[in-house]
C-alpha atoms as a PDB file:
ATOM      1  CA  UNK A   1     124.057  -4.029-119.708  1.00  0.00           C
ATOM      2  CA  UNK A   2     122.172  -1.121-119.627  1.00  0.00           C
ATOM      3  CA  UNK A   3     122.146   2.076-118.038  1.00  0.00           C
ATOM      4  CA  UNK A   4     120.285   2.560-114.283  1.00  0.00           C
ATOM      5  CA  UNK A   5     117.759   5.145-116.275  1.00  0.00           C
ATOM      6  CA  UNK A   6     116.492   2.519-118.374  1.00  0.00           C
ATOM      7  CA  UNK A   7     115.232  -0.061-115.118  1.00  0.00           C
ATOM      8  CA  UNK A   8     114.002   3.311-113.620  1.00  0.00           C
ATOM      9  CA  UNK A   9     111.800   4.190-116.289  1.00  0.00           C
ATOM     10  CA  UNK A  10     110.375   0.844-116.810  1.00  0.00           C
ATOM     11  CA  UNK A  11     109.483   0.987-113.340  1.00  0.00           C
ATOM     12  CA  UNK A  12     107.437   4.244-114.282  1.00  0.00           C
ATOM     13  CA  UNK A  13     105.498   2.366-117.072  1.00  0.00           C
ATOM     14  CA  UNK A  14     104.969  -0.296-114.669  1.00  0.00           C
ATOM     15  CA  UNK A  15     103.150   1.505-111.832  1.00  0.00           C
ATOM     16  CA  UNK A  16     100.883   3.487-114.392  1.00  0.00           C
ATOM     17  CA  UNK A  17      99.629   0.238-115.699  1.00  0.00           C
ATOM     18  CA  UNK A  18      99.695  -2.015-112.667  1.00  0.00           C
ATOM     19  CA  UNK A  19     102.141  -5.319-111.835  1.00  0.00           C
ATOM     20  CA  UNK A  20      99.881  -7.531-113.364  1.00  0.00           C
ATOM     21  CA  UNK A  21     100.099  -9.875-116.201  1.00  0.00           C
ATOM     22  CA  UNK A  22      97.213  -8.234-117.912  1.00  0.00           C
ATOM     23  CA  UNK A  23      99.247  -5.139-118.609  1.00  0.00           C
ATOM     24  CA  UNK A  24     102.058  -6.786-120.887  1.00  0.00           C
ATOM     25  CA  UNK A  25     100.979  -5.183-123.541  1.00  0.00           C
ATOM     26  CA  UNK A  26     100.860  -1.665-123.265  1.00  0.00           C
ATOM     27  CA  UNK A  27     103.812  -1.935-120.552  1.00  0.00           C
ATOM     28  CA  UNK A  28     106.173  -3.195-123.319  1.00  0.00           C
ATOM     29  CA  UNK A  29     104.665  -0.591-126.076  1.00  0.00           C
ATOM     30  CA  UNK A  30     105.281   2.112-123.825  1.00  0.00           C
ATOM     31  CA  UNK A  31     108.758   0.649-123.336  1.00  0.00           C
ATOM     32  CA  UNK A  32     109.330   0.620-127.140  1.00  0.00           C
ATOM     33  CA  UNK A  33     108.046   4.000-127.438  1.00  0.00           C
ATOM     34  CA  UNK A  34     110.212   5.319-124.927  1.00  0.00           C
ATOM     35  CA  UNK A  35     113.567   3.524-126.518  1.00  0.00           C
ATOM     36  CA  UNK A  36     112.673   3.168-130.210  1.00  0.00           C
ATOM     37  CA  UNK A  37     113.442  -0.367-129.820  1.00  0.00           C
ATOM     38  CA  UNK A  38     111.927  -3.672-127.006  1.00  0.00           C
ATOM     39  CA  UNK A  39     115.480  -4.099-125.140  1.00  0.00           C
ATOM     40  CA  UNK A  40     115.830  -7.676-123.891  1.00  0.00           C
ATOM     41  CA  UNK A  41     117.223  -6.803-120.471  1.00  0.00           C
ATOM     42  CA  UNK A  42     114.032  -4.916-119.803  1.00  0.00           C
ATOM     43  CA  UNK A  43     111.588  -7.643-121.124  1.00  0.00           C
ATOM     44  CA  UNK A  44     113.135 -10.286-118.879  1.00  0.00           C
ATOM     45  CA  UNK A  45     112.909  -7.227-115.786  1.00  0.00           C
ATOM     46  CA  UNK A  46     109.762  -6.704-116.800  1.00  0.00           C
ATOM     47  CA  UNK A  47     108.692 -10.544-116.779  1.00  0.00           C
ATOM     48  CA  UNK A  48     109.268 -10.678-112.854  1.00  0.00           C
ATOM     49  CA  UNK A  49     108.490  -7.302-112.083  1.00  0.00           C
ATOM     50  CA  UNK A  50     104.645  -8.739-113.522  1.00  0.00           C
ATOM     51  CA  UNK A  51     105.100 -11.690-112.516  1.00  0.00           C
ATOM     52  CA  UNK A  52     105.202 -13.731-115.550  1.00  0.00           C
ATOM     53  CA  UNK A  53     107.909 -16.198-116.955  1.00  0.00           C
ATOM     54  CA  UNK A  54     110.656 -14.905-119.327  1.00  0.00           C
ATOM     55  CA  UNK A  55     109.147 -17.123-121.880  1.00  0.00           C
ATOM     56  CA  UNK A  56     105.849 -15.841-122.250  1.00  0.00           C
ATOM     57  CA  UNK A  57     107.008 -12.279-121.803  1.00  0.00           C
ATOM     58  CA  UNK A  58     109.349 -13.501-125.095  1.00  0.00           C
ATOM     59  CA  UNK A  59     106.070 -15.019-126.751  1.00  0.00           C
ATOM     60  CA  UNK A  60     103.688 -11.836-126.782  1.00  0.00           C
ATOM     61  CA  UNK A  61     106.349  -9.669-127.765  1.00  0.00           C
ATOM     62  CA  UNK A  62     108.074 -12.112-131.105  1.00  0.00           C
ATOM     63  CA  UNK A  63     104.055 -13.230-131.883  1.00  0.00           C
ATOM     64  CA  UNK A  64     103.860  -9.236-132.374  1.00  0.00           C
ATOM     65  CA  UNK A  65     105.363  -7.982-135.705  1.00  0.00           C
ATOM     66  CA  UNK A  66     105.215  -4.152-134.065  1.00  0.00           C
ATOM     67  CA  UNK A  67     107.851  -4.924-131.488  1.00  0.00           C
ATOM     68  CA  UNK A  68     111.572  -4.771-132.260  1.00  0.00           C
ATOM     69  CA  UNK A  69     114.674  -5.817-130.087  1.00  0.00           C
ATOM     70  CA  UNK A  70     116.599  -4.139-132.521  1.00  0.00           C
ATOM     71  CA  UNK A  71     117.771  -0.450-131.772  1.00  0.00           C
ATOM     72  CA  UNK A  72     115.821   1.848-134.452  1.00  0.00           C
ATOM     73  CA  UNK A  73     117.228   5.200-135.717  1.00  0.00           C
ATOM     74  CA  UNK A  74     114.775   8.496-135.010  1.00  0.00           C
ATOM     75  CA  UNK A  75     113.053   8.167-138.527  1.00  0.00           C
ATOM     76  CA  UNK A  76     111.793   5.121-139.143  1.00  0.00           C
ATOM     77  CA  UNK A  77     111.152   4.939-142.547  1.00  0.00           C
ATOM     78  CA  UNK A  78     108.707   2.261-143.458  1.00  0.00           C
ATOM     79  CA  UNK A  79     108.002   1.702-147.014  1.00  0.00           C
ATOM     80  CA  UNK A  80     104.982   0.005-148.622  1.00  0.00           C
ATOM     81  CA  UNK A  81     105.927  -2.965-151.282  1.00  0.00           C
ATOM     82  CA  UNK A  82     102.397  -4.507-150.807  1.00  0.00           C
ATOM     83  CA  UNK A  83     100.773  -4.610-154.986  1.00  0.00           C
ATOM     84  CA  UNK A  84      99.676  -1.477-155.260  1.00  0.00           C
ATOM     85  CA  UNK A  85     102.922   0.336-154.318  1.00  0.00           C
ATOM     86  CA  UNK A  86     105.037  -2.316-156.029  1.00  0.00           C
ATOM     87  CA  UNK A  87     103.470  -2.226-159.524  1.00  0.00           C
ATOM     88  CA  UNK A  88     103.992   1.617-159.292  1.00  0.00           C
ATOM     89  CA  UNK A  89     107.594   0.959-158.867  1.00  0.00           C
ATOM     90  CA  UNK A  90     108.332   0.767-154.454  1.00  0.00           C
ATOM     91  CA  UNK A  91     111.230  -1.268-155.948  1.00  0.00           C
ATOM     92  CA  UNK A  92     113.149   2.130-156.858  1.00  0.00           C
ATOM     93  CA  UNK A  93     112.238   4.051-153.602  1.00  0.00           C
ATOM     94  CA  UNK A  94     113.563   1.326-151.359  1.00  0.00           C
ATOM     95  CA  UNK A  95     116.531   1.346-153.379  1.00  0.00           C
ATOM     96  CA  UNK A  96     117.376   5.378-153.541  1.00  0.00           C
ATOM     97  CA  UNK A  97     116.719   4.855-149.345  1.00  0.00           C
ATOM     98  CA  UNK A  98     119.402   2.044-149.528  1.00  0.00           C
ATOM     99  CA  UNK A  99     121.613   4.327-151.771  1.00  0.00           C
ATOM    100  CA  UNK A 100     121.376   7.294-150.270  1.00  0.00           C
ATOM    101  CA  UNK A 101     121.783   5.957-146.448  1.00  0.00           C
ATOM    102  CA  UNK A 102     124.238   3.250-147.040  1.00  0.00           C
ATOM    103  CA  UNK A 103     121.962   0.831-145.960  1.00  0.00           C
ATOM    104  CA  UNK A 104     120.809  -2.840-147.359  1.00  0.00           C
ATOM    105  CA  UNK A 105     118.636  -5.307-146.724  1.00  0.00           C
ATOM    106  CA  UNK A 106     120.640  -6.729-144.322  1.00  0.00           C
ATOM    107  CA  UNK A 107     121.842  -3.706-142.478  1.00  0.00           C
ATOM    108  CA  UNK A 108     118.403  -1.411-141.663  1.00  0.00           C
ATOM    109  CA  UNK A 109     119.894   1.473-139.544  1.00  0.00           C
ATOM    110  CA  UNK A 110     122.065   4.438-140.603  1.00  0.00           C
ATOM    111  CA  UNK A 111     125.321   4.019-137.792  1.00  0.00           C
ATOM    112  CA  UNK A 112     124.640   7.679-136.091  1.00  0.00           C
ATOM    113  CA  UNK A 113     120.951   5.911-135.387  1.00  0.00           C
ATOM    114  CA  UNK A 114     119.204   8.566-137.320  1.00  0.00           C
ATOM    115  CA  UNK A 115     117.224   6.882-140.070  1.00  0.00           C
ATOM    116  CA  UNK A 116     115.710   3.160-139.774  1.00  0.00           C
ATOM    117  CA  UNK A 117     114.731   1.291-143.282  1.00  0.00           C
ATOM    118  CA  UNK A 118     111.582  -0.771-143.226  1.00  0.00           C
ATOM    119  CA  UNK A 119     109.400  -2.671-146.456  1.00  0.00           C
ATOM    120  CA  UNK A 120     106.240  -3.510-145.138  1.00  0.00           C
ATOM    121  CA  UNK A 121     103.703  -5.634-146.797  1.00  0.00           C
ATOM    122  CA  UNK A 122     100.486  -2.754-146.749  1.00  0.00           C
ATOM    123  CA  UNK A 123     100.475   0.572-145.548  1.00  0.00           C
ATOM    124  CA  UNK A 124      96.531   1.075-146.257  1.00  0.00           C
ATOM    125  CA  UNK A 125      97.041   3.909-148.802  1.00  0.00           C
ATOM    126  CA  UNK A 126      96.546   1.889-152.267  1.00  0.00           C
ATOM    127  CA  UNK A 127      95.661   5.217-153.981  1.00  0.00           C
ATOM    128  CA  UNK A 128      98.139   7.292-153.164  1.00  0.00           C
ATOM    129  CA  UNK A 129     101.081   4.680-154.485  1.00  0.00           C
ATOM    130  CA  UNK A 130     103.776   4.202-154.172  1.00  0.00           C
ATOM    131  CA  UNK A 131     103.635   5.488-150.427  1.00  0.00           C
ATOM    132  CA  UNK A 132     105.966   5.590-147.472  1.00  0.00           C
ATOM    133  CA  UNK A 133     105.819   6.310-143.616  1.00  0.00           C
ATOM    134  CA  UNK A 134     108.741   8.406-141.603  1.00  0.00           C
ATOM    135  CA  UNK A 135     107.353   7.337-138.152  1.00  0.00           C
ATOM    136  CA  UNK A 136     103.520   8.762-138.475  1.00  0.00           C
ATOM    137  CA  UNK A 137     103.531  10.857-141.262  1.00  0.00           C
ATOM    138  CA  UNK A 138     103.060   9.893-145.034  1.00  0.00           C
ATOM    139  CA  UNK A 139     104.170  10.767-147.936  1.00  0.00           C
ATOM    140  CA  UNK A 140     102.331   9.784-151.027  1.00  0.00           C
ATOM    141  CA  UNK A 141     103.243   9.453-154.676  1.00  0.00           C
ATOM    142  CA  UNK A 142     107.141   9.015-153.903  1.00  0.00           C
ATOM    143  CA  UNK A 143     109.750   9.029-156.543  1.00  0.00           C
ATOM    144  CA  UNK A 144     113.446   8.306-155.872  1.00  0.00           C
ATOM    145  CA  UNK A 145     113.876  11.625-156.293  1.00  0.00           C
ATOM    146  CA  UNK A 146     111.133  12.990-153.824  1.00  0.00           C
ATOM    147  CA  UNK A 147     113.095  10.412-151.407  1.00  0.00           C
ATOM    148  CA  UNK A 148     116.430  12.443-151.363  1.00  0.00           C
ATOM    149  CA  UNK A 149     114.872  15.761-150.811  1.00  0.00           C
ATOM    150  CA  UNK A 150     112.872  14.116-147.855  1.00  0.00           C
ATOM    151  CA  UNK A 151     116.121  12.551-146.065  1.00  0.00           C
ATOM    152  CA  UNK A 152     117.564  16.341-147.267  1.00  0.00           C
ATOM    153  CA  UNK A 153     114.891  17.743-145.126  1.00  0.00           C
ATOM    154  CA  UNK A 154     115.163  15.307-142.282  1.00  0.00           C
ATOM    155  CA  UNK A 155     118.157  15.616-141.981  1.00  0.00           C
ATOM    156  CA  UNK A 156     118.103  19.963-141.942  1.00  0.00           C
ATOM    157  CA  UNK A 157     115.605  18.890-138.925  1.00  0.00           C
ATOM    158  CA  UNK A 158     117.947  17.403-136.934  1.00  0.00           C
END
């Protein structure tokens, strides 16, 4: 169950973009952005507060690949494997990140909810391989050992 602050500031998103069925979308993206993460109590709240079924509420936001009703930790780390970045060796950045968080491919978020592990298939920056994204910002040219002085530095941030 979650807390009363969570229904009250999905009620926020909801006025700015209108009770309407038209404003799914960006209602649930603000959500996410809000939360780091599409919880499932608010998408079915949501759903009647627009007055839509649970079920198509559920369809937009699995058809997306964006949305996640998994928690994610503040970095999310998203890390290119598409051809580029894989031929210039992604293979040994994703597994430093692994290493160095404790993290696999079945387990994708560091337990204090700091850092969030993602392969994607194409981040759109073939030259600058291998590459990887910690929430907006990239970082080009990554070596394992350019990814432990980054998760150093995030974690000095912090």
């Amino acid at each position: 169950m979650l807390d009363k602050s969570y229904y009250e500031k999905a009620d926020e998103i909801v006025q700015l973009y209108g009770a309407k069925a038209s404003s799914l979308i960006p209602i649930i993206q603000d959500i996410q952005s809000e939360f780091r993460y599409l919880p499932p109590e608010l998408l079915s709240y949501i759903a009647k507060k627009i007055g839509i079924t649970e079920a198509k509420a559920y369809s937009v936001a699995t058809f997306y690949e964006n949305f996640s009703f998994e928690p994610k930790g503040k970095y999310v780390i998203k890390v290119c494997d598409g051809t580029a970045c894989h031929v210039r060796k992604s293979l040994s950045i994703i597994e430093r990140l692994y290493k160095d968080l404790g993290l696999s491919k079945e387990k994708h978020t560091t337990d204090d909810m700091l850092f969030t592990v993602e392969t994607v298939s194409c981040l759109g920056a073939c030259g600058l391989a291998p590459v990887l994204m910690v929430n907006d910002d990239v970082y080009p040219a990554m070596t394992p050992e350019l990814v432990t002085e980054l998760l150093n530095k995030l974690k000095m941030e912090v």
